[in-house]
C-alpha atoms as a PDB file:
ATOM      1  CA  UNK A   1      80.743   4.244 109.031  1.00  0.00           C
ATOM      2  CA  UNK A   2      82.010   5.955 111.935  1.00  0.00           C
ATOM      3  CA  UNK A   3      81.749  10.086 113.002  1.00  0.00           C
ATOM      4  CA  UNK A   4      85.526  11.158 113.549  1.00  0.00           C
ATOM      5  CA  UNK A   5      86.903  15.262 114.360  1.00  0.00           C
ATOM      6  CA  UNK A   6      88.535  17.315 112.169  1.00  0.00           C
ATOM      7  CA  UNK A   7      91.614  16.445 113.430  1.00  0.00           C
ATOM      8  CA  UNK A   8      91.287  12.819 112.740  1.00  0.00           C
ATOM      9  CA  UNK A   9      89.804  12.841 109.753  1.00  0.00           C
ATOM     10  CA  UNK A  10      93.102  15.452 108.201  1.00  0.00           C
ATOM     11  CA  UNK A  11      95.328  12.294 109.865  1.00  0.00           C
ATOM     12  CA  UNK A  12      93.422   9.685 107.741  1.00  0.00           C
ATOM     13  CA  UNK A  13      94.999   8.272 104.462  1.00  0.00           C
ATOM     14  CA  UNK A  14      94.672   9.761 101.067  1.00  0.00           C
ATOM     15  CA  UNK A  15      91.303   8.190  99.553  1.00  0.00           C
ATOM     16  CA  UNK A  16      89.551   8.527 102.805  1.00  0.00           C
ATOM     17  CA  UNK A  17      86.023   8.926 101.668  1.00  0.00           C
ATOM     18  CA  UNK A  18      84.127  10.980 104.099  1.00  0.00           C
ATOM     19  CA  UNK A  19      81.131  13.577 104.735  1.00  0.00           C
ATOM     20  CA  UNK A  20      80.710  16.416 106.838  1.00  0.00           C
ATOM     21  CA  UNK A  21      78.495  15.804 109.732  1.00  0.00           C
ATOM     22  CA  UNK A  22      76.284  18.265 111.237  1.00  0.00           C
ATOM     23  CA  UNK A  23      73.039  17.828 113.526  1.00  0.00           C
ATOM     24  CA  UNK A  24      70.277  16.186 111.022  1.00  0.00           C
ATOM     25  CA  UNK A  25      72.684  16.762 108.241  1.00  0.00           C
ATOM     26  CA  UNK A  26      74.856  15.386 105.994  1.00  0.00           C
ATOM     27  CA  UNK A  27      76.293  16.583 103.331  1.00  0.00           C
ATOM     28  CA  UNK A  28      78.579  15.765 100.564  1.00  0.00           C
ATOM     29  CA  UNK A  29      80.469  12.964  99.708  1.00  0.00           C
ATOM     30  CA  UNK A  30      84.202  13.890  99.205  1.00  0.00           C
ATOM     31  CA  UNK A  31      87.717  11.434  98.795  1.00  0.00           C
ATOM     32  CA  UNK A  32      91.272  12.713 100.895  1.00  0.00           C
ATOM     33  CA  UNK A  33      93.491  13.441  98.792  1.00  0.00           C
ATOM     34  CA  UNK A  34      96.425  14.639 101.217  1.00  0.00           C
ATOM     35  CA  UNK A  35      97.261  16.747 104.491  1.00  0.00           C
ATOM     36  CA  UNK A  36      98.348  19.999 104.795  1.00  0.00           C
ATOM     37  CA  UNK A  37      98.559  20.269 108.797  1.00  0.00           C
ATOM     38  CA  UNK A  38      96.697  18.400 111.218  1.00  0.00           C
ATOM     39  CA  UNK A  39      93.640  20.937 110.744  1.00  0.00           C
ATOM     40  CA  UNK A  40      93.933  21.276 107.186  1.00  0.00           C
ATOM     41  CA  UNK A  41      94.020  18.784 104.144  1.00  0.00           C
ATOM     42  CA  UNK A  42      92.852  18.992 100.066  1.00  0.00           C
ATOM     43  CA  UNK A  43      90.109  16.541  98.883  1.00  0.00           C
ATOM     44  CA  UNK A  44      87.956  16.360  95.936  1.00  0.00           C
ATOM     45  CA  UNK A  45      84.139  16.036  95.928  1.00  0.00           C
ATOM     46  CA  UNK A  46      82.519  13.084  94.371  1.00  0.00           C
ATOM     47  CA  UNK A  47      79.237  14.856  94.262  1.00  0.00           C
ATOM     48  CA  UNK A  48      77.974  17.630  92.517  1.00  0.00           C
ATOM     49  CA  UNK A  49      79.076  21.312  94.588  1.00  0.00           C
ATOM     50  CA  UNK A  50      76.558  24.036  94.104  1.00  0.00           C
ATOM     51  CA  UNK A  51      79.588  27.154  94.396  1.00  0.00           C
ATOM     52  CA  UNK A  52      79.345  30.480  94.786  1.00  0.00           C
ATOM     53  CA  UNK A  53      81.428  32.887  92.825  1.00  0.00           C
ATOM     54  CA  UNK A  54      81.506  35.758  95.030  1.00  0.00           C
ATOM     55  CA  UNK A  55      82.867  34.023  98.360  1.00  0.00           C
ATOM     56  CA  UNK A  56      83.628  36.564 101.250  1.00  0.00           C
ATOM     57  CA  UNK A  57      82.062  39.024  99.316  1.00  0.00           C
ATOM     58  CA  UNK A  58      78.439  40.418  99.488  1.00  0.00           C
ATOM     59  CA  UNK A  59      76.281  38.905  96.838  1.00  0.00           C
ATOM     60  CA  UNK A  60      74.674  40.956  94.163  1.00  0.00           C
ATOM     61  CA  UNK A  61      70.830  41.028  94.462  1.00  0.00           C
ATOM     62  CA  UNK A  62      70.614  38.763  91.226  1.00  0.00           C
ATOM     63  CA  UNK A  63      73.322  36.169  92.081  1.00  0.00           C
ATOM     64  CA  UNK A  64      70.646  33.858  93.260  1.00  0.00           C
ATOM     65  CA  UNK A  65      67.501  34.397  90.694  1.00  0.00           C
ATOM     66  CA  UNK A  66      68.836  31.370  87.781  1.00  0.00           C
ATOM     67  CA  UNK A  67      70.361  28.308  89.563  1.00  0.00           C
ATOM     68  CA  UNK A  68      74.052  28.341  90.391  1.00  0.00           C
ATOM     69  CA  UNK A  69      76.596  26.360  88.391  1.00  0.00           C
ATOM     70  CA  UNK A  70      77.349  22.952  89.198  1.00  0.00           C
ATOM     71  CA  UNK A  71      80.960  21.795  89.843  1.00  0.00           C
ATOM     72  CA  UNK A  72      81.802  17.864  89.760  1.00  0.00           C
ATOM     73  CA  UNK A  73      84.990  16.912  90.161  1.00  0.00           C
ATOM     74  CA  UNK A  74      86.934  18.989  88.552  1.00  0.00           C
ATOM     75  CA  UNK A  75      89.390  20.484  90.624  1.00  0.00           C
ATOM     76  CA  UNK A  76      91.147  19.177  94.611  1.00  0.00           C
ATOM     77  CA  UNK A  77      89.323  21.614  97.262  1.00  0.00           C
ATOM     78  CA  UNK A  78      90.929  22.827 100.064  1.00  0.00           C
ATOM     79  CA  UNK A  79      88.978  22.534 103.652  1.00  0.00           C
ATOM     80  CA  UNK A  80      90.743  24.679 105.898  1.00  0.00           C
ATOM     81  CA  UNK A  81      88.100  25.512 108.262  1.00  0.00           C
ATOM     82  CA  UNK A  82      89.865  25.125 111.375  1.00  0.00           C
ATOM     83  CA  UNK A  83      87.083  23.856 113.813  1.00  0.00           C
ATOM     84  CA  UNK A  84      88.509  21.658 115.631  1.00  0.00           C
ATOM     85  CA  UNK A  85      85.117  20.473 117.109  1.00  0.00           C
ATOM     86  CA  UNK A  86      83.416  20.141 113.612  1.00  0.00           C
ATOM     87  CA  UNK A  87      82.946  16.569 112.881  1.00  0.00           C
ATOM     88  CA  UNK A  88      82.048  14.462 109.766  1.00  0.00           C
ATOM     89  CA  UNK A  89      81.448  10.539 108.955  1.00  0.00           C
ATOM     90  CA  UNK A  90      84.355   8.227 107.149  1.00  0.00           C
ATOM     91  CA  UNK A  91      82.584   5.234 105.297  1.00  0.00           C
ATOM     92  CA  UNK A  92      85.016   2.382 106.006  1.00  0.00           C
ATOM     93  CA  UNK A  93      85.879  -0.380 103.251  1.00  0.00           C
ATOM     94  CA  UNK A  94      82.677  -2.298 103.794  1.00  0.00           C
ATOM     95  CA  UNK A  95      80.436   1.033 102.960  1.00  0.00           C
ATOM     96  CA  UNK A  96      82.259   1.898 100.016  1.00  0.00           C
ATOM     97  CA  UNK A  97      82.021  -1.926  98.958  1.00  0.00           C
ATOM     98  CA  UNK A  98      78.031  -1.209  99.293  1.00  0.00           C
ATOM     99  CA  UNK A  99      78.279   2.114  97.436  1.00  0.00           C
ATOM    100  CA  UNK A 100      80.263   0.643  94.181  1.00  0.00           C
ATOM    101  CA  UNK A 101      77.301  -2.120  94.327  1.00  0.00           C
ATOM    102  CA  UNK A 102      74.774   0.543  94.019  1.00  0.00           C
ATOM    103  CA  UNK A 103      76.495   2.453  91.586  1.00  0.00           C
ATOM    104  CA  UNK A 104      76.901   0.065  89.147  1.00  0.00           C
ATOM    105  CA  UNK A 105      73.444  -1.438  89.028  1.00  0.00           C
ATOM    106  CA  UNK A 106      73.927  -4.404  91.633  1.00  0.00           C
ATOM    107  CA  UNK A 107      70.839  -2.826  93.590  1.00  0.00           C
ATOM    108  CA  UNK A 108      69.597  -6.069  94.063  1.00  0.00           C
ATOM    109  CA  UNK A 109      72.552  -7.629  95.788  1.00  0.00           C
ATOM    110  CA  UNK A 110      72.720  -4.641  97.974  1.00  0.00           C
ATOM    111  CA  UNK A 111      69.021  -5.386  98.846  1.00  0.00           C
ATOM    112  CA  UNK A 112      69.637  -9.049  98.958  1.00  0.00           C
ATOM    113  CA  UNK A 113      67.226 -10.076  96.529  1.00  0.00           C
END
């Protein structure tokens, strides 16, 4: 794994699979697809994305009392936040190696057992 900027990460290949990085957190786990400038690029989301329907808008009092609908994917996202400082983690080959091992119920390889 290794933290890269924004900028870097919209330069990476298509199939990149990354997750945004902030202090403490990180969150999702996503796949480039492709670029749109060298701030900008589509990906789709390998987890589940809780989304909110009314986005820019004020919510309605309600919007929040059941849980919000899950999206997994089904459609390519576009990131287009523009912060150039924001910065996220890109699993390299040997990560995603350990990932597909967990995935598919080698566990105990992964925990060399």
């Amino acid at each position: 794994m290794k933290y890269v900027k924004l900028r870097e990460l919209a330069a990476s290949p298509p199939g990149t699979i990354f997750s945004q990085w902030e202090p403490r957190i990180v969150a999702g786990l996503n796949v480039l697809q492709s670029q749109c400038s060298d701030v900008d690029f589509f990906y789709c989301p390998l987890t589940a994305q809780a989304e909110c329907p009314t986005y820019g808008v004020p919510d309605p009092p309600d919007l929040w009392s059941d849980r919000p609908p899950l999206e997994l994917l089904d459609s390519v996202t576009r990131w287009g936040t523009y912060d150039e400082d924001e910065e996220f983690i890109v699993y390299e080959p040997a990560d995603v190696e350990r990932m597909v091992k967990v995935l598919t119920g080698n566990i105990k390889e992964v925990l060399g057992e």
